[in-house]
PDB file of N, CA and C in Angstrom:
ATOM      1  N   UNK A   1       0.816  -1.198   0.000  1.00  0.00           N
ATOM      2  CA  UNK A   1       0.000   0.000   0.000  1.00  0.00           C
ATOM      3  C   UNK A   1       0.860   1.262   0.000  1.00  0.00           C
ATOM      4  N   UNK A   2       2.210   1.350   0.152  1.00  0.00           N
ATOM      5  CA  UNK A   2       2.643   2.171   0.747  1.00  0.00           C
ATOM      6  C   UNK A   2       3.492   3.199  -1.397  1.00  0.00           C
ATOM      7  N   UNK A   3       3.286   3.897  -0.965  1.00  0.00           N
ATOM      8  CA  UNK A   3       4.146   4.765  -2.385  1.00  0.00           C
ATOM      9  C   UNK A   3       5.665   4.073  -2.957  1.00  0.00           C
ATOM     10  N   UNK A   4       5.956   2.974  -3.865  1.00  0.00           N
ATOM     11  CA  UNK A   4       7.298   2.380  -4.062  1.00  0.00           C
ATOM     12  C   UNK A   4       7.210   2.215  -5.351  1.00  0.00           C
ATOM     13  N   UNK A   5       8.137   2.689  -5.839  1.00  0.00           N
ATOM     14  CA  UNK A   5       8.645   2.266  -7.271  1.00  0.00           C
ATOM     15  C   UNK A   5       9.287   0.674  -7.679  1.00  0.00           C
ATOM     16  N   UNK A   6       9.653  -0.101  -6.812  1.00  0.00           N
ATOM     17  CA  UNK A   6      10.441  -0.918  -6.761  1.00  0.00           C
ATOM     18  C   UNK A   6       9.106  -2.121  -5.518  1.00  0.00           C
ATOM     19  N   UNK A   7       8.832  -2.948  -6.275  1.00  0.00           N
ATOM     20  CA  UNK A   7       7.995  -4.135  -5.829  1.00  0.00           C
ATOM     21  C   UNK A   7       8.849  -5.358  -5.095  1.00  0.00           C
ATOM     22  N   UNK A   8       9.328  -4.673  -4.254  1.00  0.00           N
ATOM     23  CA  UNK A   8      10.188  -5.572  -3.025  1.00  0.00           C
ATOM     24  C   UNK A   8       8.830  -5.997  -2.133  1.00  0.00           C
ATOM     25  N   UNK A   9       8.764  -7.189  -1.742  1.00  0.00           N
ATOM     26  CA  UNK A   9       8.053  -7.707  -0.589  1.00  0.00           C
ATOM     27  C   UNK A   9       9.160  -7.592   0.809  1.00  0.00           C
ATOM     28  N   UNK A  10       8.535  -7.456   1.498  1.00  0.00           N
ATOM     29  CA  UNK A  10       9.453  -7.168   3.285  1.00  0.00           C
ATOM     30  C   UNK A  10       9.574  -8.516   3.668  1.00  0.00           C
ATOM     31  N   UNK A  11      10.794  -9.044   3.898  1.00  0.00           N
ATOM     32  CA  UNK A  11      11.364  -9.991   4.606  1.00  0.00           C
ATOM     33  C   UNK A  11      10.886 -10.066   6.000  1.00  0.00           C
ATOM     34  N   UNK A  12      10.596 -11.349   6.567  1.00  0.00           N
ATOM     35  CA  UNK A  12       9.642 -11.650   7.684  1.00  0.00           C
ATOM     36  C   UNK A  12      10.586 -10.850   8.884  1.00  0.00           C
ATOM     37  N   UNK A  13      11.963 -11.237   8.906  1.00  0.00           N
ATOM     38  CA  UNK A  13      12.857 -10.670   9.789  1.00  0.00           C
ATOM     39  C   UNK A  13      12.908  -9.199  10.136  1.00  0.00           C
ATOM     40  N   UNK A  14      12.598  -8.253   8.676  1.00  0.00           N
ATOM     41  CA  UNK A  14      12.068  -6.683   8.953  1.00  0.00           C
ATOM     42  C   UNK A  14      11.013  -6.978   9.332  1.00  0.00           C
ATOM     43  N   UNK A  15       9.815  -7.316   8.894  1.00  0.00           N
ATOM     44  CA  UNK A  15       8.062  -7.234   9.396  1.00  0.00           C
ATOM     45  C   UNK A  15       8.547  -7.429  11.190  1.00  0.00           C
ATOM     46  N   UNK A  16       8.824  -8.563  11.288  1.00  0.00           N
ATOM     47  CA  UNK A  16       9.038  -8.956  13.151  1.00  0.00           C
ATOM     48  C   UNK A  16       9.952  -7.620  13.596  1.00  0.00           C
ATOM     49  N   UNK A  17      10.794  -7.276  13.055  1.00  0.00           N
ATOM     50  CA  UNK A  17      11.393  -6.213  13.332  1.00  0.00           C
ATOM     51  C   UNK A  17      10.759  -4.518  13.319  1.00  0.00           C
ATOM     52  N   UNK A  18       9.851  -4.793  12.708  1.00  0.00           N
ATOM     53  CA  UNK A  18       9.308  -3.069  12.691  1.00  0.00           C
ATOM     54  C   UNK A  18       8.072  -3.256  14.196  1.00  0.00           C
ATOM     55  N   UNK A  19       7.558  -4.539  13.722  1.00  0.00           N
ATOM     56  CA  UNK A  19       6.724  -4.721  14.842  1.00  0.00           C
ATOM     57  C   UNK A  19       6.694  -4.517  16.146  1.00  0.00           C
ATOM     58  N   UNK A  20       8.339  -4.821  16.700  1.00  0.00           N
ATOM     59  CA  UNK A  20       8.954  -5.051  17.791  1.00  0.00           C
ATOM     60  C   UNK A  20       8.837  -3.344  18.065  1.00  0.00           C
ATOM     61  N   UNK A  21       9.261  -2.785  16.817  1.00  0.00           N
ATOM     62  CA  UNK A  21       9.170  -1.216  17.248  1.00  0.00           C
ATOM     63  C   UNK A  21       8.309  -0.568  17.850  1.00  0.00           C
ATOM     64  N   UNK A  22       7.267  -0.780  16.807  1.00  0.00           N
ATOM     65  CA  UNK A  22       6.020  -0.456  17.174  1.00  0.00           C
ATOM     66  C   UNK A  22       5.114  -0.338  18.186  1.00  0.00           C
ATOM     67  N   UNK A  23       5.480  -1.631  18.809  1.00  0.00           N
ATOM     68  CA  UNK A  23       4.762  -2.547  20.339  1.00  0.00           C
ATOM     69  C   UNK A  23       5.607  -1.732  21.023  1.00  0.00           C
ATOM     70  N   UNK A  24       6.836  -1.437  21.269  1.00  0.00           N
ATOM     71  CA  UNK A  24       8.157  -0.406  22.053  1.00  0.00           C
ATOM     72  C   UNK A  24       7.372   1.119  22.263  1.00  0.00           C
ATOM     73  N   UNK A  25       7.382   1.250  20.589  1.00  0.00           N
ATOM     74  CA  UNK A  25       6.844   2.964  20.782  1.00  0.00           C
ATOM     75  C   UNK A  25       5.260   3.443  21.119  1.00  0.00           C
ATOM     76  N   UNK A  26       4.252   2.334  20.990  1.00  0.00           N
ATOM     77  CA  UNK A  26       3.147   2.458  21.721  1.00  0.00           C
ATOM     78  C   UNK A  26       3.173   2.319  23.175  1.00  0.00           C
ATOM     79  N   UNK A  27       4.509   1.513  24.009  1.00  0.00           N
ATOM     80  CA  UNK A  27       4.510   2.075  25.214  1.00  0.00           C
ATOM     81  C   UNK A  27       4.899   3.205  25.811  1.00  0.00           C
ATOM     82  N   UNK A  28       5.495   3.932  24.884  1.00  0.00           N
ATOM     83  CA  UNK A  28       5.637   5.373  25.205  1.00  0.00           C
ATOM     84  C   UNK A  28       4.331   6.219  25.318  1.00  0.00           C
ATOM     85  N   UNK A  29       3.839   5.868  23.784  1.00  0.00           N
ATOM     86  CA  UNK A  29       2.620   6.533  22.916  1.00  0.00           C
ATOM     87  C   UNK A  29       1.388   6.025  24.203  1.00  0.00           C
ATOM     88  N   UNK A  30       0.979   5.438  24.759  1.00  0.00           N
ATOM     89  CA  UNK A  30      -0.135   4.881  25.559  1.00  0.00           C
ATOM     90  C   UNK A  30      -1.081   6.061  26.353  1.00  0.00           C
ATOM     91  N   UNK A  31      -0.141   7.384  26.933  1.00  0.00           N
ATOM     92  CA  UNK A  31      -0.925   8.524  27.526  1.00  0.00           C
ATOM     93  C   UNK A  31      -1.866   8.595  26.296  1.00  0.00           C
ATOM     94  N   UNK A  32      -1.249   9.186  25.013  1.00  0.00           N
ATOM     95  CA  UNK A  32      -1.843   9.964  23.987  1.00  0.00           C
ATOM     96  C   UNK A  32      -3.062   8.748  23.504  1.00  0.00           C
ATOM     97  N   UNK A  33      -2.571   7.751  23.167  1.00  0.00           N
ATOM     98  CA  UNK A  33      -3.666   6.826  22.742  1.00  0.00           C
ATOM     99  C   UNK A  33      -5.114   6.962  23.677  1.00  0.00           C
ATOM    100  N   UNK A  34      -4.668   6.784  24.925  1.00  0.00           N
ATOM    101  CA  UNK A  34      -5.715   6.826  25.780  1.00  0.00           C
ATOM    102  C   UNK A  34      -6.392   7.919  25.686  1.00  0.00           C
ATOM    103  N   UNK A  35      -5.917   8.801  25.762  1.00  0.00           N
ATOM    104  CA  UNK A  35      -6.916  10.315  25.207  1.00  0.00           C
ATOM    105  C   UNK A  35      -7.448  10.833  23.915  1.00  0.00           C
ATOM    106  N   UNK A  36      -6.929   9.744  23.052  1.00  0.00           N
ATOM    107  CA  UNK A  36      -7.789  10.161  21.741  1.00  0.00           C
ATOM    108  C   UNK A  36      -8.873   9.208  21.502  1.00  0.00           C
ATOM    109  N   UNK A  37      -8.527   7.954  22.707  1.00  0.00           N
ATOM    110  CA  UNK A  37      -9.661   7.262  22.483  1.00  0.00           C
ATOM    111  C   UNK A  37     -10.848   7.385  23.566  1.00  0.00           C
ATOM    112  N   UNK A  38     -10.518   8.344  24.588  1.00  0.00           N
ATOM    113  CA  UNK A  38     -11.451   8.817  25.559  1.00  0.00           C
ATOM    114  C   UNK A  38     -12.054   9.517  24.952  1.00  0.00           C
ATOM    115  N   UNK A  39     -11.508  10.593  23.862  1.00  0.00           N
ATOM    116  CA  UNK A  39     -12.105  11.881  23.041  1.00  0.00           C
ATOM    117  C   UNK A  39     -13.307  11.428  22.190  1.00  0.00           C
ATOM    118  N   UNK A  40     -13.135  10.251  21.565  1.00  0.00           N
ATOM    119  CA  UNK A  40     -14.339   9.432  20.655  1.00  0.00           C
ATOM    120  C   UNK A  40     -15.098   9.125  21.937  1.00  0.00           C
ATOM    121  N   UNK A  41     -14.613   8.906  23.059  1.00  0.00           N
ATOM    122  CA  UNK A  41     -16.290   8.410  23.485  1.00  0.00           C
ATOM    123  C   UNK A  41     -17.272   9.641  23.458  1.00  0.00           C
ATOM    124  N   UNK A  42     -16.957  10.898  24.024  1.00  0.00           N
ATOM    125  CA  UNK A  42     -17.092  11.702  24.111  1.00  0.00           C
ATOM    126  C   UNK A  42     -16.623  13.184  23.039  1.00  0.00           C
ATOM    127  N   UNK A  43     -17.538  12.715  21.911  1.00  0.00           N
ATOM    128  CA  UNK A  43     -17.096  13.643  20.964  1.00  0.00           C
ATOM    129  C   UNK A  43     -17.704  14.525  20.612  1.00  0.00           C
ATOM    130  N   UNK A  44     -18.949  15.207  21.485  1.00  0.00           N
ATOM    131  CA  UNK A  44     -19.257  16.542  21.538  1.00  0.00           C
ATOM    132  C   UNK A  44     -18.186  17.623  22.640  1.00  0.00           C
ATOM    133  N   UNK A  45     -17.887  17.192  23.483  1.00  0.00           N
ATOM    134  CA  UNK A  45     -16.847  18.112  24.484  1.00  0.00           C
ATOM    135  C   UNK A  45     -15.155  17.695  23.564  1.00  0.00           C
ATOM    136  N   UNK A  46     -15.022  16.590  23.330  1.00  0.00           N
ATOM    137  CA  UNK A  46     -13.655  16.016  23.009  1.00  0.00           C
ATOM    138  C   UNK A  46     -13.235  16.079  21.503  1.00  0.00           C
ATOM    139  N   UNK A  47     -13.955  16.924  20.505  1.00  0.00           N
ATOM    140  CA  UNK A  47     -14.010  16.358  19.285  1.00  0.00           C
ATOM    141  C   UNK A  47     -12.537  17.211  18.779  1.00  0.00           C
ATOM    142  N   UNK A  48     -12.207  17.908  19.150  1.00  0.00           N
ATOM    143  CA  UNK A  48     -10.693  18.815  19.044  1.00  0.00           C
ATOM    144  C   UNK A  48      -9.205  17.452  18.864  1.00  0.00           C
ATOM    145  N   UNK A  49      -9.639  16.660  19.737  1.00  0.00           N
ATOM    146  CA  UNK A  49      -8.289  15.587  19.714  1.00  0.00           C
ATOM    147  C   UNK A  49      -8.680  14.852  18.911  1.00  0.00           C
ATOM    148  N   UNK A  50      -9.747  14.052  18.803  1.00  0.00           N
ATOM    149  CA  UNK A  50     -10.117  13.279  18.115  1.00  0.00           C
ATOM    150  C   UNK A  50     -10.083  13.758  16.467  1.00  0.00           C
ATOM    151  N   UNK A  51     -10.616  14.961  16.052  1.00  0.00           N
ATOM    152  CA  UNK A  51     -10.688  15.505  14.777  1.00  0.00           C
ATOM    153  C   UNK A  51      -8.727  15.805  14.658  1.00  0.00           C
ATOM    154  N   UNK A  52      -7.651  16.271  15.688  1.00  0.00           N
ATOM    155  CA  UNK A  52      -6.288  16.348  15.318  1.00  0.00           C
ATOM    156  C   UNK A  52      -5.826  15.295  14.771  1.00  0.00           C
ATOM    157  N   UNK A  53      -6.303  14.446  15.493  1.00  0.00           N
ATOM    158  CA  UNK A  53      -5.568  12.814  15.580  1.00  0.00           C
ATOM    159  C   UNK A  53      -5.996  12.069  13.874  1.00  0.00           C
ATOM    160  N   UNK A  54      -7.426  12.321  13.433  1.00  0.00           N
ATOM    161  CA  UNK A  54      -7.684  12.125  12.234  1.00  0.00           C
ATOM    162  C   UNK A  54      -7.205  12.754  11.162  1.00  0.00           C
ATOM    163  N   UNK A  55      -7.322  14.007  11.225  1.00  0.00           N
ATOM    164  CA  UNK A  55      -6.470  14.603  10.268  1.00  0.00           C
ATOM    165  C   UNK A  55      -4.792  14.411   9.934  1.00  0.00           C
ATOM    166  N   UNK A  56      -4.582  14.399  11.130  1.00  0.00           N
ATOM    167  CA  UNK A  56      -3.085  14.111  10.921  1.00  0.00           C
ATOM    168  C   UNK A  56      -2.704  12.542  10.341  1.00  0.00           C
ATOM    169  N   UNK A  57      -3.741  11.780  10.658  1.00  0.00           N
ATOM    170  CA  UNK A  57      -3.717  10.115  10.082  1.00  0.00           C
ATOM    171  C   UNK A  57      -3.559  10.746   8.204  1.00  0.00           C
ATOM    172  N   UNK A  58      -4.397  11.330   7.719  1.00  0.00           N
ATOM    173  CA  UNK A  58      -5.310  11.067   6.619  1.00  0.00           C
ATOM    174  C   UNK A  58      -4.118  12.374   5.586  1.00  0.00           C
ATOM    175  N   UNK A  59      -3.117  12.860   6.173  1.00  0.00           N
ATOM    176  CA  UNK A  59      -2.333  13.899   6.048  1.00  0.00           C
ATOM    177  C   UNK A  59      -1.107  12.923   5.819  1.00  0.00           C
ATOM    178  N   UNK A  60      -1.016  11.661   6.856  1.00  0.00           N
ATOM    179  CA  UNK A  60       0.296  10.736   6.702  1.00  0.00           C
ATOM    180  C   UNK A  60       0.294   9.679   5.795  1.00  0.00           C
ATOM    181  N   UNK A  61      -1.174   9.054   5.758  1.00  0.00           N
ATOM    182  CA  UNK A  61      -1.255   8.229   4.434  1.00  0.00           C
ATOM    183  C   UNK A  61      -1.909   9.224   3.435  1.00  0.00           C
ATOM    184  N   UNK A  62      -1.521  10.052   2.947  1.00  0.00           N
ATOM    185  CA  UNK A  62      -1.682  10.897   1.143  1.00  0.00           C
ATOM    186  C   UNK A  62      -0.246  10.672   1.239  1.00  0.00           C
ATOM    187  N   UNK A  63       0.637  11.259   2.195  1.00  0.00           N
ATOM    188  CA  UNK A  63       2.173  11.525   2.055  1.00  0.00           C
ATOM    189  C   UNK A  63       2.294  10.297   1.656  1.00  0.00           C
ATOM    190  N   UNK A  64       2.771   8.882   2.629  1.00  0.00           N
ATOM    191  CA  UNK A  64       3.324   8.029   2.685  1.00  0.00           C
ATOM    192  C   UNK A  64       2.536   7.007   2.028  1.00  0.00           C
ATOM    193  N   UNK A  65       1.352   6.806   1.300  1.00  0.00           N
ATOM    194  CA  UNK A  65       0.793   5.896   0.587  1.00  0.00           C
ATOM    195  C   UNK A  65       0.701   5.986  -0.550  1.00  0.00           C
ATOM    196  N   UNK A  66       0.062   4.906  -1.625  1.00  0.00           N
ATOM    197  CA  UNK A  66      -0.171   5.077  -2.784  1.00  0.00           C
ATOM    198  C   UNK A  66      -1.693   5.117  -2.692  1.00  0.00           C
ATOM    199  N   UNK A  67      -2.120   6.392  -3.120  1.00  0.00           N
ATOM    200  CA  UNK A  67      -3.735   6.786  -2.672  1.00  0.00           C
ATOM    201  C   UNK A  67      -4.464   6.036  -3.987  1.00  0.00           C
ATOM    202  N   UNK A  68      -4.118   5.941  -5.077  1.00  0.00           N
ATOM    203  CA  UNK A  68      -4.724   5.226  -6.155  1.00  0.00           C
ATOM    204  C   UNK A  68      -5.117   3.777  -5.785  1.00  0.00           C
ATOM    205  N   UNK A  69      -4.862   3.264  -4.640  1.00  0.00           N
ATOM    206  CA  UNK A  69      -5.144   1.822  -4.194  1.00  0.00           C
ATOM    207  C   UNK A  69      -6.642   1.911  -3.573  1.00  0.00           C
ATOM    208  N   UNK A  70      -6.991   0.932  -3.600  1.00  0.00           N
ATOM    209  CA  UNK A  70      -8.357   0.449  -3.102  1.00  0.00           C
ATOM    210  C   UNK A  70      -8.183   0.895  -1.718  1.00  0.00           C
ATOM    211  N   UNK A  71      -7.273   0.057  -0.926  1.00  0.00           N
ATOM    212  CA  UNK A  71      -7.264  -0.135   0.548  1.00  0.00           C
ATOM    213  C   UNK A  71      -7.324   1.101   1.065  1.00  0.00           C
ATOM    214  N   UNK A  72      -6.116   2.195   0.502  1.00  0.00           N
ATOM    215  CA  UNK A  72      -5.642   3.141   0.689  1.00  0.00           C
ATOM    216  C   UNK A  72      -6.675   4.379   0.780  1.00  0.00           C
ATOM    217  N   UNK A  73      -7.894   4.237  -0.898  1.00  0.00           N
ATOM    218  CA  UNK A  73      -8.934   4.833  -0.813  1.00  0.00           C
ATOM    219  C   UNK A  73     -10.310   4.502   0.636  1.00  0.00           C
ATOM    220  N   UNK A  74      -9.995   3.490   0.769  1.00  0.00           N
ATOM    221  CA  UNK A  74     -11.075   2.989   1.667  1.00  0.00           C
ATOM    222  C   UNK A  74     -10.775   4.021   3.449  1.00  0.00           C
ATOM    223  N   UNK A  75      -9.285   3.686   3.429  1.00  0.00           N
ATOM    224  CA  UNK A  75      -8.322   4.508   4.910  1.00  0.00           C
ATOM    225  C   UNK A  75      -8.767   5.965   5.005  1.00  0.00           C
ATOM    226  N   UNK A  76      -8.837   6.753   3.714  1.00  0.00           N
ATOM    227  CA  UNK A  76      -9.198   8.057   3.185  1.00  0.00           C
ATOM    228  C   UNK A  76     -10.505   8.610   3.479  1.00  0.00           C
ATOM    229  N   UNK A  77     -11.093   7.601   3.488  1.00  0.00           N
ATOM    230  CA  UNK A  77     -12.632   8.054   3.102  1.00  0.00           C
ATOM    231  C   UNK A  77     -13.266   7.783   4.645  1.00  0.00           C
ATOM    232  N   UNK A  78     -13.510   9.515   5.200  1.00  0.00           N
ATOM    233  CA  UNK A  78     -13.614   9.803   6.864  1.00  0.00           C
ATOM    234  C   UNK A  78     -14.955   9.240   7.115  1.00  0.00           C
ATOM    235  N   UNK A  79     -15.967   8.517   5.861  1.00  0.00           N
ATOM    236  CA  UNK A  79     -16.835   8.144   6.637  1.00  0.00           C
ATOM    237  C   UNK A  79     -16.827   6.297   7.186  1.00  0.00           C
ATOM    238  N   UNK A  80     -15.593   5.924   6.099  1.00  0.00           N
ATOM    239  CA  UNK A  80     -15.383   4.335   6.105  1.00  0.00           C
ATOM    240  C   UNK A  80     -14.375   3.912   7.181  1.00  0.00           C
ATOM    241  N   UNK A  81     -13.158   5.147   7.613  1.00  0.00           N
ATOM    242  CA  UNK A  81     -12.246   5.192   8.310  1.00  0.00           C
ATOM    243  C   UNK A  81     -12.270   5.093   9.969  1.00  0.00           C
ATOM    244  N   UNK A  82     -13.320   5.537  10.486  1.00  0.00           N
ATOM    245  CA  UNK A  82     -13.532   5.098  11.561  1.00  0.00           C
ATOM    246  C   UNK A  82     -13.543   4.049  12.581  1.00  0.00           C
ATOM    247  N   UNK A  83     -13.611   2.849  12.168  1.00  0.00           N
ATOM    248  CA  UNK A  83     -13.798   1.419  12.589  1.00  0.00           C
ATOM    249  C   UNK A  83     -12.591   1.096  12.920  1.00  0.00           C
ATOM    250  N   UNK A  84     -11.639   1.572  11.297  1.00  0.00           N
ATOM    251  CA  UNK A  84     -10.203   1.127  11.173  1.00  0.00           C
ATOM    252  C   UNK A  84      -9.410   1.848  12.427  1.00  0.00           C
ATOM    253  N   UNK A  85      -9.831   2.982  12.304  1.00  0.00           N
ATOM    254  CA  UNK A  85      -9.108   4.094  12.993  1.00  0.00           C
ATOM    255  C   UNK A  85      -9.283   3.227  14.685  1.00  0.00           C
ATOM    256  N   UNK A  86     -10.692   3.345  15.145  1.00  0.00           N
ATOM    257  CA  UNK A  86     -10.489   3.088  16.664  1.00  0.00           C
ATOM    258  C   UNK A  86      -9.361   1.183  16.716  1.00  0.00           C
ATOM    259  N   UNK A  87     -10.041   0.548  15.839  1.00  0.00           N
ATOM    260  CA  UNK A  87      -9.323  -0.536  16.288  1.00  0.00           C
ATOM    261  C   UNK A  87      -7.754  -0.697  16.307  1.00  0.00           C
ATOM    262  N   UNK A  88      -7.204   0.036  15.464  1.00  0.00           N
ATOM    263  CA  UNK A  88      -5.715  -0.056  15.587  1.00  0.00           C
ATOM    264  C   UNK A  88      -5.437   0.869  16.536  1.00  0.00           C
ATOM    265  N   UNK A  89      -6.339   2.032  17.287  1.00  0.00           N
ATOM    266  CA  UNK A  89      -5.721   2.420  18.262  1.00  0.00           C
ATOM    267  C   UNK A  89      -5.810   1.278  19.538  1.00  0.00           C
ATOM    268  N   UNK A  90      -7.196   0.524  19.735  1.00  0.00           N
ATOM    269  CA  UNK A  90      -7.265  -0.087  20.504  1.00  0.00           C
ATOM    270  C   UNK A  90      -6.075  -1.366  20.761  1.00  0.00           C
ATOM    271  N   UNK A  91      -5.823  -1.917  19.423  1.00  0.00           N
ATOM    272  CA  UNK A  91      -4.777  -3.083  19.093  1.00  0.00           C
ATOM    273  C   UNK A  91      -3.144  -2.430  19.842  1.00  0.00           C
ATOM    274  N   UNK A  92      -2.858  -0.897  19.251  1.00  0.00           N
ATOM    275  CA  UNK A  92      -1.902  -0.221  19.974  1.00  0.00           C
ATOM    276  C   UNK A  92      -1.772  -0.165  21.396  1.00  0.00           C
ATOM    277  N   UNK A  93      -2.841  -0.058  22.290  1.00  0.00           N
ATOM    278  CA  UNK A  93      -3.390  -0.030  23.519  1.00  0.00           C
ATOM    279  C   UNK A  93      -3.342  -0.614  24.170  1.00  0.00           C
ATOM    280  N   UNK A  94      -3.446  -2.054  23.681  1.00  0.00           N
ATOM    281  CA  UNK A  94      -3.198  -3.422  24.335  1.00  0.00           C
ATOM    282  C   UNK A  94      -1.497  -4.098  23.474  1.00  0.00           C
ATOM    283  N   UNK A  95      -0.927  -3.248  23.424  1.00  0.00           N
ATOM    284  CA  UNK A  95       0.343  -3.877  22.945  1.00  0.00           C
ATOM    285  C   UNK A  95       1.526  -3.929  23.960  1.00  0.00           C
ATOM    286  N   UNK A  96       0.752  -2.910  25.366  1.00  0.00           N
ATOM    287  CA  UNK A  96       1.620  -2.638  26.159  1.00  0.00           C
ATOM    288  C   UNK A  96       1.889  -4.042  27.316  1.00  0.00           C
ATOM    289  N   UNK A  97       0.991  -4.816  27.148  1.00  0.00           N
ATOM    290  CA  UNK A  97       1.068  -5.685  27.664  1.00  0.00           C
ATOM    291  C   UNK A  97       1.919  -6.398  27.297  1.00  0.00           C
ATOM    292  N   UNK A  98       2.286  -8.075  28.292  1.00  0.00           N
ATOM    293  CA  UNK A  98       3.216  -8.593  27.764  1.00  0.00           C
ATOM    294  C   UNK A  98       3.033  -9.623  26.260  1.00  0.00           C
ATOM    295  N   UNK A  99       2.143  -9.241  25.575  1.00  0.00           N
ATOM    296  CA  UNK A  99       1.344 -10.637  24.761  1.00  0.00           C
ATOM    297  C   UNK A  99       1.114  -9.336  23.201  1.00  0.00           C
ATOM    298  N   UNK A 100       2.013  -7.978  23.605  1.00  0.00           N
ATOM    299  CA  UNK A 100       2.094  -7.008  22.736  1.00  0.00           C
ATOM    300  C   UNK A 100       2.274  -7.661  21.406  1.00  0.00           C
ATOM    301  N   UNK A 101       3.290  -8.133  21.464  1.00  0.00           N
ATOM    302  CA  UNK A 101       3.842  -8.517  19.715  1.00  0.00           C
ATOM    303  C   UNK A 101       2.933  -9.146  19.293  1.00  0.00           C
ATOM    304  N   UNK A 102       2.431 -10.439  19.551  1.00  0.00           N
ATOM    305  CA  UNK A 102       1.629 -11.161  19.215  1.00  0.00           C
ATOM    306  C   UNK A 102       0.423 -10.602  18.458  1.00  0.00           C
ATOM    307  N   UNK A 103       0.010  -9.816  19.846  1.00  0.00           N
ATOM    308  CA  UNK A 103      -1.428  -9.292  19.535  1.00  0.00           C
ATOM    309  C   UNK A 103      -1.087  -8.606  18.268  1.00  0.00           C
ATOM    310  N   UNK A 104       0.016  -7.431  18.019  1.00  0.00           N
ATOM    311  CA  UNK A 104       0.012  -6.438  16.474  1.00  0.00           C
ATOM    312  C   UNK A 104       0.482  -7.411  15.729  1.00  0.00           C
ATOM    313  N   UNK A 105       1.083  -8.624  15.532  1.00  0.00           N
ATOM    314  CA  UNK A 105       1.463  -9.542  14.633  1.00  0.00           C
ATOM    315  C   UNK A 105       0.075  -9.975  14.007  1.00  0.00           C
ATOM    316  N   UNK A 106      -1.107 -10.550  15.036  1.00  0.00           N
ATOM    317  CA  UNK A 106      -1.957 -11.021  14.569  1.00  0.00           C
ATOM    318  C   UNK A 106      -2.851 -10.153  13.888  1.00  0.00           C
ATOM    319  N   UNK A 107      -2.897  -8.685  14.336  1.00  0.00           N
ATOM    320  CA  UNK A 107      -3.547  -7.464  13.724  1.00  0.00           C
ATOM    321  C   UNK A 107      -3.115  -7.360  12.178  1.00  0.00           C
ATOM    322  N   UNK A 108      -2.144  -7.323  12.082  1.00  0.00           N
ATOM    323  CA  UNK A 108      -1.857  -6.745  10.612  1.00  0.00           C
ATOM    324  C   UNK A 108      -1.685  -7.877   9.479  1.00  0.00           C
ATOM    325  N   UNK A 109      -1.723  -9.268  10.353  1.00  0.00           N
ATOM    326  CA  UNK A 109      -1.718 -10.794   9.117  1.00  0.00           C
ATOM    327  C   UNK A 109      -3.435 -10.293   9.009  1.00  0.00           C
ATOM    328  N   UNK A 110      -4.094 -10.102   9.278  1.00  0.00           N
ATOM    329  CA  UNK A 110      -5.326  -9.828   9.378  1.00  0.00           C
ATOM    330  C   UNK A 110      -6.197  -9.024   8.486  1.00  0.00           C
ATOM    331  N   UNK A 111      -5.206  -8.017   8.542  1.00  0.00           N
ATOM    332  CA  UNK A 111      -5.632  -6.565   7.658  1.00  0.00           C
ATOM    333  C   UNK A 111      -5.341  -6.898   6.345  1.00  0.00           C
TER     334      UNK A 111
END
């Protein structure tokens, strides 16, 4: 999905490897997660974080994606994006635990 001139598939050893990151930097990321996903429950008082947090998603995949893709169009489109949006924050959320990797391993064979 991502913008490449060059049709390399990612070696399992990077995939496990970015993952590892990921699960790392959502334990940093966990304050902020938690408050953008408190902001959706409550998105008449909260809709300021919640509307930052989207925009800035939908700002990083135009940059970093190939928007001519299906998937990519589907991520785009703020009325289809929602579902996607809370669950990978939620999947992020629970990565802090010890069963982290797993859980985003099984998230994204998924997607």
């Amino acid at each position: 999905m991502r913008k490449s001139y060059v049709n390399n598939n990612i070696k399992e050893n990077e995939f496990d490897a970015l993952i590892k990151i990921t699960v790392e930097m959502s334990k940093y990321l966990y304050p902020y997660i938690r408050e953008i996903m408190k902001s959706k429950e409550d998105i008449k008082e909260n809709s300021i974080i919640w509307n930052d947090f989207n925009e800035r998603f939908i700002e990083l995949i135009k940059e970093r994606f190939n928007v001519d893709s299906m998937r990519v169009k589907k991520l785009l489109n703020q009325t289809e994006n929602g579902e996607t949006l809370i669950k990978s924050l939620l999947i992020l959320s629970f990565c802090i635990s010890n069963q982290g990797y797993q859980k985003m391993k099984n998230f994204l064979y998924d997607f």
